[in-house]
Protein backbone atom coordinates (compact mmCIF):
# COMPACT_ATOMS: atom_id res chain seq x y z
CA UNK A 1 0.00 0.00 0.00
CA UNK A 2 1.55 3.26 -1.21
CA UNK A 3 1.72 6.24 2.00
CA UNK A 4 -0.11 9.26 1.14
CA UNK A 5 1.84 12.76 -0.46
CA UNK A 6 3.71 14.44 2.54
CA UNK A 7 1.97 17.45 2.80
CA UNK A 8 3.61 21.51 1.91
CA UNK A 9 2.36 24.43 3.60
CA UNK A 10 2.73 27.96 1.83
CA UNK A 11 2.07 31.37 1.99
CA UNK A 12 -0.28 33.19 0.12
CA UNK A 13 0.90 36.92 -1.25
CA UNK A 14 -1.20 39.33 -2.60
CA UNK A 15 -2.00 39.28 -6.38
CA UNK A 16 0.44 42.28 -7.46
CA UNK A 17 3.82 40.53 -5.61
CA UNK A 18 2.43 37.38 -6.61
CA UNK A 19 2.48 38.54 -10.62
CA UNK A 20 6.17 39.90 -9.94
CA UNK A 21 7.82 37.07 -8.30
CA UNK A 22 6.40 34.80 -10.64
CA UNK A 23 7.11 36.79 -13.92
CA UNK A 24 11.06 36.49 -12.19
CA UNK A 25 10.55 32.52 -11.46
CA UNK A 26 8.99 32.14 -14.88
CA UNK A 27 11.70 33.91 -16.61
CA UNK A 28 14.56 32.90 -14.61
CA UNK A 29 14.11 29.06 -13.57
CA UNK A 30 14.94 26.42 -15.53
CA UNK A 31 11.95 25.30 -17.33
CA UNK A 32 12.29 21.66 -17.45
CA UNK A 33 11.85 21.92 -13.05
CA UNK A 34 9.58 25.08 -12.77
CA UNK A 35 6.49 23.06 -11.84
CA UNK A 36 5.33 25.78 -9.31
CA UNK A 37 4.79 29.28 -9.42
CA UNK A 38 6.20 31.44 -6.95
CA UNK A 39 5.41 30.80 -3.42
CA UNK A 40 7.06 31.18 0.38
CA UNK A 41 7.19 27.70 1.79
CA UNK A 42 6.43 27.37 5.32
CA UNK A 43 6.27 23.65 6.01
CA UNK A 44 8.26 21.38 3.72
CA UNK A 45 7.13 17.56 4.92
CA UNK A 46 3.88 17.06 6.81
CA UNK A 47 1.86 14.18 7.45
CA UNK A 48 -1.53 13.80 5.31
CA UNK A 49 -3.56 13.63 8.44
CA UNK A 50 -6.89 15.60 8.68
CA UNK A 51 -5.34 17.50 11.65
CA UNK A 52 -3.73 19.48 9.32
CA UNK A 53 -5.81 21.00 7.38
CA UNK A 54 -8.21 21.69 10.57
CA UNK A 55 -5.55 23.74 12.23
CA UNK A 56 -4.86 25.82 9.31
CA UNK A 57 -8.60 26.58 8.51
CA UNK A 58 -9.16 27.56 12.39
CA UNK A 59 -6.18 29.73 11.88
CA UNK A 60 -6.47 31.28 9.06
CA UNK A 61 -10.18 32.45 9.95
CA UNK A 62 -8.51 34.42 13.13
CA UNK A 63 -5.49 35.74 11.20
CA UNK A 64 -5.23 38.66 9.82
CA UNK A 65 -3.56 39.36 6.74
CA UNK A 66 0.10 40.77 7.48
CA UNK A 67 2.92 43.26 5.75
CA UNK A 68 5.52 41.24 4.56
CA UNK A 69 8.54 43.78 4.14
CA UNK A 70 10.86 42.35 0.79
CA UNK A 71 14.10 43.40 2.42
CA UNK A 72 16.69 42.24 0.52
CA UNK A 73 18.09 40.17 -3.23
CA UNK A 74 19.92 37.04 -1.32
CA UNK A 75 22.58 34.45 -2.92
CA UNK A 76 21.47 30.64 -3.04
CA UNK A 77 24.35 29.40 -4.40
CA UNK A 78 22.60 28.10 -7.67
CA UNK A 79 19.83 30.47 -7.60
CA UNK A 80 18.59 33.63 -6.27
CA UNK A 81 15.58 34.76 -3.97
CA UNK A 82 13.92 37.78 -2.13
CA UNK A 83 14.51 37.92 1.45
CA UNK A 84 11.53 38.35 3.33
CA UNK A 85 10.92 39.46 7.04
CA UNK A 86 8.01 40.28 8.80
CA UNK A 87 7.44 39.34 12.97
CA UNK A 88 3.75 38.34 12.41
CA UNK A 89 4.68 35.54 9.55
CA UNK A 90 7.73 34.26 12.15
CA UNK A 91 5.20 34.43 15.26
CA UNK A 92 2.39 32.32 13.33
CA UNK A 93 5.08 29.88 11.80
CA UNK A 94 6.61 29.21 15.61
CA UNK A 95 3.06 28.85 16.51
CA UNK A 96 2.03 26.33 13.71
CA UNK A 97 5.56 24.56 14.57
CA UNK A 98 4.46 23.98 18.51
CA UNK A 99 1.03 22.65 17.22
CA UNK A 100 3.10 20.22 15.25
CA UNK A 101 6.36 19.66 17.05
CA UNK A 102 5.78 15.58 16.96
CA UNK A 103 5.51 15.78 13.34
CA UNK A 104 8.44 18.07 11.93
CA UNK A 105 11.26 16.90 10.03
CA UNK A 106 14.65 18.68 10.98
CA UNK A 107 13.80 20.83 8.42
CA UNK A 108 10.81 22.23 9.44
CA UNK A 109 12.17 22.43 13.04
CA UNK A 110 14.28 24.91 12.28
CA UNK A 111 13.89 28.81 12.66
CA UNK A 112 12.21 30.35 9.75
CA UNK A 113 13.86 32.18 6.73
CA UNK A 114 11.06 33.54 4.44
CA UNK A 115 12.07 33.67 1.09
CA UNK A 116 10.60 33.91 -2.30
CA UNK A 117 12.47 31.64 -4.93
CA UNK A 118 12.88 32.83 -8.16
CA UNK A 119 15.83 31.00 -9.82
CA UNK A 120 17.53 27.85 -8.72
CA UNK A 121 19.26 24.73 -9.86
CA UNK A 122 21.11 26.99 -12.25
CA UNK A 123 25.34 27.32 -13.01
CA UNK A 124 27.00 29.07 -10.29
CA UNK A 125 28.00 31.76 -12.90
CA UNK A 126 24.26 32.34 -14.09
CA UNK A 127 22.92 33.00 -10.76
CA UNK A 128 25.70 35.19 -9.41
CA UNK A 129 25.05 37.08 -12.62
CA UNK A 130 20.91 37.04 -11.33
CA UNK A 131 21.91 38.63 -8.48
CA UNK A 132 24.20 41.28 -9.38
CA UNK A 133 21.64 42.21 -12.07
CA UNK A 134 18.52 42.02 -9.64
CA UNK A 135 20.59 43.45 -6.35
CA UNK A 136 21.95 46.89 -8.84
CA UNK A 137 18.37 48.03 -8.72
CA UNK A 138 17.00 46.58 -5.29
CA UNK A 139 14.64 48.59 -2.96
CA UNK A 140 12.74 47.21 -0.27
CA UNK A 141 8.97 46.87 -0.54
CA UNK A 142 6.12 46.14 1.32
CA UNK A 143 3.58 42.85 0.38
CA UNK A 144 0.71 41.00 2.06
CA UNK A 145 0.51 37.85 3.26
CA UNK A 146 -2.75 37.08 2.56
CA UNK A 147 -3.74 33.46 3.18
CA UNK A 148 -2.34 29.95 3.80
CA UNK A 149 -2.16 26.97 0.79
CA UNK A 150 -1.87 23.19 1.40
CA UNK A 151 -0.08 21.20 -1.32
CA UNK A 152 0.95 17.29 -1.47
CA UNK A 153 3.91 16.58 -2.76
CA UNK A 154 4.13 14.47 -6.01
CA UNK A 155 7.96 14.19 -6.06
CA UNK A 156 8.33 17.28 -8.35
CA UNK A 157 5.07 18.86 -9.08
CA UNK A 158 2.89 19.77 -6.39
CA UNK A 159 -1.15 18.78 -5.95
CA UNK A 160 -2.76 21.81 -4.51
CA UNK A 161 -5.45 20.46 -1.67
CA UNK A 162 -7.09 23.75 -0.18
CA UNK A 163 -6.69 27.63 0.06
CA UNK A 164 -7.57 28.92 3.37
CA UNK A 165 -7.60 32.49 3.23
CA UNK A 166 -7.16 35.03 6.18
CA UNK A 167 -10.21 36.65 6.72
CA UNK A 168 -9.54 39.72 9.52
């Protein structure tokens, strides 16, 4: 018997960042692995239990939606991403990762770094030359977070399950 798709948690952004990042992403990652638009992971590997997707619909319909402030262009190595930081989105991640501490991979255990992805899996040499071009022109800006998304992972693409949008 095959076990179900871990499960992903993201964050939803408001429409207009949304567009941007994922004009970058589409633009900038490699094509053959772009299976996802642009999106701020917050959970990488949960279990498909109905516990889940409870907790994030009670939270979501007490959260309000929250300034996300783009602070910086940051090096992946083989990609590049926008730096994100915002005390609301680390508060309801630590929150979330409490709920679930008996479920977290070391991954998910670990402190949060919000990030947007927009290249990766590229030469060394093309995403250095990503970030110079993207970092030249850099200003910080202010988004929304606007809502959490639950995904299960198909070993590449992802299946979205639900939308659960904040409502205050």
């Amino acid at each position: 018997m095959m076990e179900p798709s871990p499960l992903i948690v993201t964050l939803q952004i408001d429409p207009i960042a949304f567009t941007f990042f994922n004009k970058l992403r589409i633009k900038h990652f490699p094509p053959s692995i772009n299976y996802l638009d642009a999106h701020l992971t917050l959970f990488h590997h949960l279990p498909a239990v109905p516990a889940v997707s409870q907790l994030l619909e009670t939270v979501a319909s007490k959260q309000k939606r929250m300034p996300l402030e783009v602070i910086s262009v940051m090096k992946l190595g083989r990609g590049v991403a926008y730096k994100i930081k915002s005390e609301a989105l680390v508060a309801l991640h630590h929150d979330l990762q409490i709920s679930w501490q008996d479920w977290l991979s070391p991954q998910d255990r670990q402190k949060l770094n919000p990030h947007i992805t927009v290249q990766n899996k590229v030469a060394v040499d093309t995403a250095h030359a990503l970030y110079q071009e993207l970092a030249a022109s850099f200003k910080s800006f202010t988004i929304e977070g606007t809502g959490l998304s639950l995904w299960a992972y198909k070993g590449g693409p992802w299946n979205k399950i639900e939308d659960y949008s904040f409502t205050k």
